[in-house]
Protein backbone atom coordinates (compact mmCIF):
# COMPACT_ATOMS: atom_id res chain seq x y z
CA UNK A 1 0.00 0.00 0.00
CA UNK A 2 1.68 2.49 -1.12
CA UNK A 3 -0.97 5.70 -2.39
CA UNK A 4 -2.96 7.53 -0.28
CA UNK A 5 -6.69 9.30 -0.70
CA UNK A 6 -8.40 11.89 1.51
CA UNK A 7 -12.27 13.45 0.70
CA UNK A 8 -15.19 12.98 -0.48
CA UNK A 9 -15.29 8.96 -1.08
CA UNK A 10 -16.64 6.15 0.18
CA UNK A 11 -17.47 2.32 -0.81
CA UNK A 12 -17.31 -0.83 1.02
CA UNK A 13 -14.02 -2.12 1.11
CA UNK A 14 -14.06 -6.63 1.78
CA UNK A 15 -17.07 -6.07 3.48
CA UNK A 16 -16.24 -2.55 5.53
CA UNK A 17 -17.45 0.60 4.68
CA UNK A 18 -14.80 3.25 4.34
CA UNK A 19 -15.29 7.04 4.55
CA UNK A 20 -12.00 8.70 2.94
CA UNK A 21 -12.45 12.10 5.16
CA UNK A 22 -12.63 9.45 8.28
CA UNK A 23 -9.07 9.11 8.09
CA UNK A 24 -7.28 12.69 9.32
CA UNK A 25 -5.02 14.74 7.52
CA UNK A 26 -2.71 11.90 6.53
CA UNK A 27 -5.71 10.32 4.46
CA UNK A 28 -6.34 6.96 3.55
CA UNK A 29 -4.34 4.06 1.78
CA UNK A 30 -5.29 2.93 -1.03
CA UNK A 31 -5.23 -0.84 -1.12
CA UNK A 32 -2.82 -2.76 -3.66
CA UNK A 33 -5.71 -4.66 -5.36
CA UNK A 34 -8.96 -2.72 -6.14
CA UNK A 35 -10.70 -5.86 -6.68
CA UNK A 36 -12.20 -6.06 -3.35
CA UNK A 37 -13.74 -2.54 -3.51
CA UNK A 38 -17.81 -1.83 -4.32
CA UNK A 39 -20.46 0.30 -4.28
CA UNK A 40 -18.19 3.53 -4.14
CA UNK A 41 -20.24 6.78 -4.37
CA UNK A 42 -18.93 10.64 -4.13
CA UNK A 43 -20.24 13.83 -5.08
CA UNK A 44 -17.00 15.44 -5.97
CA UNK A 45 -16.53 17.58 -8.45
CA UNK A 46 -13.05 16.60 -9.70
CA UNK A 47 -10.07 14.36 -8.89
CA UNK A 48 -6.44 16.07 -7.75
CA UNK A 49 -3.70 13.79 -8.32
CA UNK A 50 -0.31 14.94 -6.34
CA UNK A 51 3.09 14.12 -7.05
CA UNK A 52 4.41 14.33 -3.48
CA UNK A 53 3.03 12.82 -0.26
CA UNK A 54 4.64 16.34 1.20
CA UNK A 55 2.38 18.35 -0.83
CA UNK A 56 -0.19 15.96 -0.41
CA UNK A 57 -0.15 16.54 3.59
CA UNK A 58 0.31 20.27 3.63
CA UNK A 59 -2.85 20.91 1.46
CA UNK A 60 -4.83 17.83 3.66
CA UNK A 61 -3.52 20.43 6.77
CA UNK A 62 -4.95 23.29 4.90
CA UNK A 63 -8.03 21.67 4.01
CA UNK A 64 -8.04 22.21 0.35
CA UNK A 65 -10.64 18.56 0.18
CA UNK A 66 -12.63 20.51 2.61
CA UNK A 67 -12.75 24.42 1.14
CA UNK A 68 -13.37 22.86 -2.36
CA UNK A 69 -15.26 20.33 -1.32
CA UNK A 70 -16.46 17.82 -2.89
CA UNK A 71 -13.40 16.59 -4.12
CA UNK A 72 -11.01 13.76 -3.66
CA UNK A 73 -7.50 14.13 -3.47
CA UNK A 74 -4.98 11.40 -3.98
CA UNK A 75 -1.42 10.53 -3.90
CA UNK A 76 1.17 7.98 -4.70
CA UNK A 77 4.61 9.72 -3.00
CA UNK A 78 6.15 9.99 -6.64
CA UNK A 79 6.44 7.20 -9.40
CA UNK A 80 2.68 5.84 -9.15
CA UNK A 81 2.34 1.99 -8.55
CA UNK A 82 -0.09 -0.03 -9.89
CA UNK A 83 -2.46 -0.20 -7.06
CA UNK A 84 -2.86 3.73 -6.74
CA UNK A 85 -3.61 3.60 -10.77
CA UNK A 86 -6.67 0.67 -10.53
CA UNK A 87 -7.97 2.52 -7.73
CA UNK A 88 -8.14 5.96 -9.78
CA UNK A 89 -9.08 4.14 -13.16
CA UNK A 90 -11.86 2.53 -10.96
CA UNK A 91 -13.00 6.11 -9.99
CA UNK A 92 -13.25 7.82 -13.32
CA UNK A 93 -14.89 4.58 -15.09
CA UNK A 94 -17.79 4.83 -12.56
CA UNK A 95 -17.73 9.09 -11.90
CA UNK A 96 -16.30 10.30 -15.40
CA UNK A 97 -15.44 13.22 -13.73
CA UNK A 98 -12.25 15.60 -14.11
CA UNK A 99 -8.61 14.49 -13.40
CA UNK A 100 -6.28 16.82 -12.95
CA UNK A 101 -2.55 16.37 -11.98
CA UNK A 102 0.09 18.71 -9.80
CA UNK A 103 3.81 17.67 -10.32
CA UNK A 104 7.00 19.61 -10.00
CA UNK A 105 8.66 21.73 -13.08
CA UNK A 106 11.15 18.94 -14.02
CA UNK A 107 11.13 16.52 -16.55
CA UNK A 108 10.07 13.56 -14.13
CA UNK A 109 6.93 15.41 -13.33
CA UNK A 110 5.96 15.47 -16.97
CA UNK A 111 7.16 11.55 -16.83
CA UNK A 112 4.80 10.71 -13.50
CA UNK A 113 2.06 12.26 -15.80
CA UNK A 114 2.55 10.44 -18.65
CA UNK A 115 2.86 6.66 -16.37
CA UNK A 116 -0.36 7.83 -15.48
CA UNK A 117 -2.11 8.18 -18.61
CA UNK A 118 -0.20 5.35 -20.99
CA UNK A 119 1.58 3.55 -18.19
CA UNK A 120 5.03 2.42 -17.58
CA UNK A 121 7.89 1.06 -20.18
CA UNK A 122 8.20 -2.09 -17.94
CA UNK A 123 7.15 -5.10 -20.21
CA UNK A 124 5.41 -6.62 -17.66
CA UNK A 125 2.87 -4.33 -17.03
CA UNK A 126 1.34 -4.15 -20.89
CA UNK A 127 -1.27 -6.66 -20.26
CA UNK A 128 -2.56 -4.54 -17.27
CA UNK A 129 -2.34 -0.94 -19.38
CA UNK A 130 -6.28 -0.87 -20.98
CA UNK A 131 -6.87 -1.38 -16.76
CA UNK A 132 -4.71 1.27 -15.46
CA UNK A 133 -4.58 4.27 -17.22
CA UNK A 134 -6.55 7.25 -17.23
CA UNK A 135 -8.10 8.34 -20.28
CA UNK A 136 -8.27 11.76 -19.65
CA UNK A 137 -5.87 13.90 -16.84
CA UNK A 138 -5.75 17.31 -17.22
CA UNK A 139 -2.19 19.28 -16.21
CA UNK A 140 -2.73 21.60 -13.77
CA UNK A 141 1.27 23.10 -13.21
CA UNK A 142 3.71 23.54 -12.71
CA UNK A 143 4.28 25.49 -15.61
CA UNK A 144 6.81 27.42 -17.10
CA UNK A 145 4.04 30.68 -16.82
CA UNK A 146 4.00 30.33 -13.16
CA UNK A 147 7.51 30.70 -12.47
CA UNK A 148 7.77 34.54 -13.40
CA UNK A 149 7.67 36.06 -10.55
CA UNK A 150 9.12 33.65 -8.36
CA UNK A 151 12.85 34.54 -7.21
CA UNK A 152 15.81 33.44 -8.80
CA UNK A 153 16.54 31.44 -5.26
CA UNK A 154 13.38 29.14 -6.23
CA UNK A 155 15.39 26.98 -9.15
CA UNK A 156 17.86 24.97 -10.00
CA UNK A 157 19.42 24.22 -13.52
CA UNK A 158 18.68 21.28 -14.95
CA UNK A 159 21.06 18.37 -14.22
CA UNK A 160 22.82 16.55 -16.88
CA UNK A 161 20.10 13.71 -16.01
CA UNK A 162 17.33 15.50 -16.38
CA UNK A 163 18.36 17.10 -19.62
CA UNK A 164 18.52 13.24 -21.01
CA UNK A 165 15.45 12.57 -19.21
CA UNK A 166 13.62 15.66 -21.37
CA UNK A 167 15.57 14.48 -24.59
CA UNK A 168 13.78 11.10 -24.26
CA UNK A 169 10.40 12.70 -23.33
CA UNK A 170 10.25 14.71 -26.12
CA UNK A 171 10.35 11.64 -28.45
CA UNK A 172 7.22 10.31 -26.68
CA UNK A 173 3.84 9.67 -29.06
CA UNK A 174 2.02 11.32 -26.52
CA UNK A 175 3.24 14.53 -26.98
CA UNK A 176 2.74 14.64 -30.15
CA UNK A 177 -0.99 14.57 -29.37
CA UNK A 178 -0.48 16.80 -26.32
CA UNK A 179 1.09 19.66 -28.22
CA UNK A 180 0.68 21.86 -24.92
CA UNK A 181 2.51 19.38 -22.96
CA UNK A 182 5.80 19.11 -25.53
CA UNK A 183 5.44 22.95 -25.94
CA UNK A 184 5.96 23.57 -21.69
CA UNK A 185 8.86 21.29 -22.01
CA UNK A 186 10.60 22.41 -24.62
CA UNK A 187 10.30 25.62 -22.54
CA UNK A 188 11.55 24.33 -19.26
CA UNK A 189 14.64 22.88 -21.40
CA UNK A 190 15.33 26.54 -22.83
CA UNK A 191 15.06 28.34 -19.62
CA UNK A 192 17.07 25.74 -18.16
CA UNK A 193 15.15 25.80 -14.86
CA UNK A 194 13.67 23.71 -12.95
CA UNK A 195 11.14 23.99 -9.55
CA UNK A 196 9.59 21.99 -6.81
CA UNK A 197 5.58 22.68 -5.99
CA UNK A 198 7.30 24.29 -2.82
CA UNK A 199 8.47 26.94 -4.61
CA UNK A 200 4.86 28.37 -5.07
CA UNK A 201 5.20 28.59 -0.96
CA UNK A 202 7.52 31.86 -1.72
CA UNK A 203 3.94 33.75 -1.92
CA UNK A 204 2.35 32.71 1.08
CA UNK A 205 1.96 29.46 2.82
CA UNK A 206 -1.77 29.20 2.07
CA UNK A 207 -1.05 30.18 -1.68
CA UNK A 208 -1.33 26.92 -3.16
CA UNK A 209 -3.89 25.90 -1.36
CA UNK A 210 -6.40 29.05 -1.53
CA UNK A 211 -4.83 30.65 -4.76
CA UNK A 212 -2.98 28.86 -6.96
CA UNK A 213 -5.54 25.34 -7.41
CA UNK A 214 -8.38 27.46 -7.11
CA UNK A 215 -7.89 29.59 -10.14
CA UNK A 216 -5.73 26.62 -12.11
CA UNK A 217 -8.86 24.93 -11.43
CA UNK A 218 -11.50 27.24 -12.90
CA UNK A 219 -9.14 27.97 -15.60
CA UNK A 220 -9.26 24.18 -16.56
CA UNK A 221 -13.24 24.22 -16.54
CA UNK A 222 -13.77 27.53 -19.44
């Protein structure tokens, strides 16, 4: 068990019922197999997906499930494993409601996104893609456009890794039908820049959380 969920979710779970907002701040985990999950109902609005289990816990503290409630918010501390993608694939089949995605500025953020909407490279995981992926996830940031009036202090150059990591990224079919996507990384390869979600902290604490999703949020939905 690896991912964890927070909000407004519940279904029976090998015969218990499980309330996702009866778990505190640190959420629920999501089980490995999604098999022995029914009757889940919600009335959220959308689906967040975050990259880190730290950014995950500081917007659970803030409440962000709660002031944009309903919504359900879900992490899998990085890379996502298999068990976090069944359980979200399981949600939109049933909800077909919107996904959208927070990662950092780096070319492994745009990388966790793509796992989660074509899955991994690992040959042992094709007969399971048609099960795990998400047909639709919308990219909510971080973007190049919301770096501008950060500080210089807030990045770091991309690392010779990272550079081969966008090189190899920029050859994927997806992008090529996600022009958007390609076109924000061949930015963050000219700027030569990369940034955490923390960075968006240099505002205010509560910025992410009250601001920044908020409005990345409604922009998604025009």
């Amino acid at each position: 068990e690896k991912g964890l969920v927070i909000g407004d979710l519940q279904y029976i779970e090998s015969g218990s019922f499980v309330d996702c907002n009866s778990y505190g701040s640190s959420g629920k985990s999501i089980p490995a197999c999604s098999d022995n999950i029914t009757d889940m109902k919600t009335k959220a609005r959308f689906v967040l997906i975050v990259e880190k289990e730290s950014t995950f816990m500081r917007l659970s503290d803030d409440l962000f499930h709660i002031k944009q409630s309903p919504c359900i918010m879900v992490t899998a501390k990085g890379m996502p494993d298999i068990g976090t993608r069944l359980f979200l694939r399981k949600i939109q089949d049933k909800f077909k409601i919107p996904f959208y995605i927070l990662v950092d500025h780096d070319p492994y953020g745009l990388e966790i996104l793509l796992v989660y909407c074509v899955g991994s490279k690992n040959p042992r995981q094709k007969h399971e893609v048609d099960r795990m992926c998400l047909q639709t996830v919308q990219w909510l940031g971080v973007h190049s456009s919301d770096l501008v009036a950060l500080p210089s202090s807030c990045f770091l150059p991309l690392s010779s890794n990272d550079k081969k990591k966008a090189k190899d990224l920029l050859a994927h079919p997806l992008l090529e039908e996600h022009i958007e996507w390609k076109q924000e990384l061949e930015e963050m390869i000219k700027q030569n820049i990369k940034a955490e979600i923390q960075a968006l902290a240099s505002f205010s604490l509560e910025y992410l959380c009250d601001v920044y999703l908020p409005n990345k949020i409604q922009q998604m939905r025009r």
